[in-house]
Protein backbone atom coordinates (compact mmCIF):
# COMPACT_ATOMS: atom_id res chain seq x y z
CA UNK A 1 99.93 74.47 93.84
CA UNK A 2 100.12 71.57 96.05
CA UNK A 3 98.06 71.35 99.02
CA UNK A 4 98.23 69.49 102.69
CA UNK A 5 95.71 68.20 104.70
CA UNK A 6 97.08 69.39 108.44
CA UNK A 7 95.40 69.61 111.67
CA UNK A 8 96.16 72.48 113.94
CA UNK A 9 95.28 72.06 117.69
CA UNK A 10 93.83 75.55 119.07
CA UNK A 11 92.76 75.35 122.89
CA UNK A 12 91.87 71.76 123.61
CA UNK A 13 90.61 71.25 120.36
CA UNK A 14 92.03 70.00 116.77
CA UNK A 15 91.12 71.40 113.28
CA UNK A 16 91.46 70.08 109.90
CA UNK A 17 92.48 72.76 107.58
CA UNK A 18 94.02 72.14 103.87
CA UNK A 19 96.71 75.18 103.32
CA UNK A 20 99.03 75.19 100.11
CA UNK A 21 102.63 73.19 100.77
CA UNK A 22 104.67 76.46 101.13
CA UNK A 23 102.20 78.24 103.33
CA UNK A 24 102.23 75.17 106.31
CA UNK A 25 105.13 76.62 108.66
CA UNK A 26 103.08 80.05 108.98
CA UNK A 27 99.93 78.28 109.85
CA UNK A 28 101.44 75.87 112.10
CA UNK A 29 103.79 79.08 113.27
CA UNK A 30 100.39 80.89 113.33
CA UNK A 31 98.53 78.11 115.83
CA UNK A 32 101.44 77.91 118.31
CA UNK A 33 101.24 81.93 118.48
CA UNK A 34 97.58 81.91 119.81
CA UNK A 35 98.34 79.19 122.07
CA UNK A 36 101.05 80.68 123.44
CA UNK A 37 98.28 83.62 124.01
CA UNK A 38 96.02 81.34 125.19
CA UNK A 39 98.48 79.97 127.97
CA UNK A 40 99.34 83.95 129.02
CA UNK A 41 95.93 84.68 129.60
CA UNK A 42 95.41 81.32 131.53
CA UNK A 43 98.27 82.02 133.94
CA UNK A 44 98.55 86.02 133.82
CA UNK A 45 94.30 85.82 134.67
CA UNK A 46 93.40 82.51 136.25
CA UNK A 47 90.82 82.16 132.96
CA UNK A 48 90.06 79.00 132.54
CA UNK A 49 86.46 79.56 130.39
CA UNK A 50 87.70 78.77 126.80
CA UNK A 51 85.06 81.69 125.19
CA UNK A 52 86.89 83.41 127.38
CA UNK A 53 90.26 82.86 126.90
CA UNK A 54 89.72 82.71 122.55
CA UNK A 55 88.00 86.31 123.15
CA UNK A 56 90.95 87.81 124.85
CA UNK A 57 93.26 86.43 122.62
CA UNK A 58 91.00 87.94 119.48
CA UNK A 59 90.88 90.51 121.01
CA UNK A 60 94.69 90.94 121.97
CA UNK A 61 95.43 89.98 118.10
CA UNK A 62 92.89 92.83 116.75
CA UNK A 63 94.83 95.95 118.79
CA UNK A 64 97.97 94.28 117.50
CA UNK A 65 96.50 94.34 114.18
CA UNK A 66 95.29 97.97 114.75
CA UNK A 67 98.82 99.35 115.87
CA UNK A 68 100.07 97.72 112.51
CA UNK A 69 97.98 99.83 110.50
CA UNK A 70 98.46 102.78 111.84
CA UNK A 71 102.20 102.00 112.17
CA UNK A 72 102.00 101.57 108.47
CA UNK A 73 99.56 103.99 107.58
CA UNK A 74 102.21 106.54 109.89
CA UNK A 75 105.45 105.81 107.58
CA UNK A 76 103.16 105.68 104.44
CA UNK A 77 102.49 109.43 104.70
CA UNK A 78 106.32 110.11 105.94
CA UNK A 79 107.56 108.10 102.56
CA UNK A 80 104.51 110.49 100.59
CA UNK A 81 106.00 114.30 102.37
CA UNK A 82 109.37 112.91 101.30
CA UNK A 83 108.57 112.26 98.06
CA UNK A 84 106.74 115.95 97.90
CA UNK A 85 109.64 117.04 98.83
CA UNK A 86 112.23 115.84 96.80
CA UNK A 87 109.60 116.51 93.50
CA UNK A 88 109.70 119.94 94.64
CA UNK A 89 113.45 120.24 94.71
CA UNK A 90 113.81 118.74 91.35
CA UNK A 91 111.15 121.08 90.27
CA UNK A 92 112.86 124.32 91.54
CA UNK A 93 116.05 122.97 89.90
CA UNK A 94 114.67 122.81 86.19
C-alpha cells in the first residue's frame, strides 16, 4: 500500500504524519473536525489556553465516542432478541 507524507495543522501547530494513499481524506477530514471543535470552544467559552481547548475537545470526542457504543451496543442486542425470536418461530414450526 502506498503511503503519503502529509502534515495536518491541529491548533496553531503542524504535524507530520505518513497515512496510506486511500486513508488521506479521513485524516485530513479528521483534522478539520477537531479544529472546527477547537474554534467552538474558543468562541462558545472565551478559552484561549490551548491544554485547554485540546482537553475539551478530547473530551467532547470521548462522550461522542461513548454514545456510539452504547448506540451500537443498544441495536446489537435488538438485532440478537430478533433473531431469538424468529429461531423460536422456526422452531415451533418443525
Amino acid at each position: 500500500m502506498d503511503t503519503l507524507s502529509i502534515r495536518i495543522k491541529i491548533g496553531d501547530r503542524e504535524y507530520p504524519m505518513k497515512v496510506k494513499a486511500d486513508e488521506e481524506a479521513r485524516i485530513r477530514r479528521v483534522g478539520k473536525l477537531i479544529n472546527d471543535k477547537i474554534k467552538k470552544y474558543r468562541e462558545e467559552f472565551g478559552l484561549e489556553d490551548r491544554q485547554d481547548l485540546l482537553a475539551m475537545v478530547a473530551f467532547d470526542c470521548m462522550v461522542e465516542s461513548m454514545e456510539l457504543d452504547e448506540d451500537h451496543a443498544e441495536g446489537s442486542e435488538q438485532v440478537k432478541e430478533a433473531i431469538l425470536q424468529v429461531n423460536q418461530r422456526l422452531e415451533a414450526l418443525l
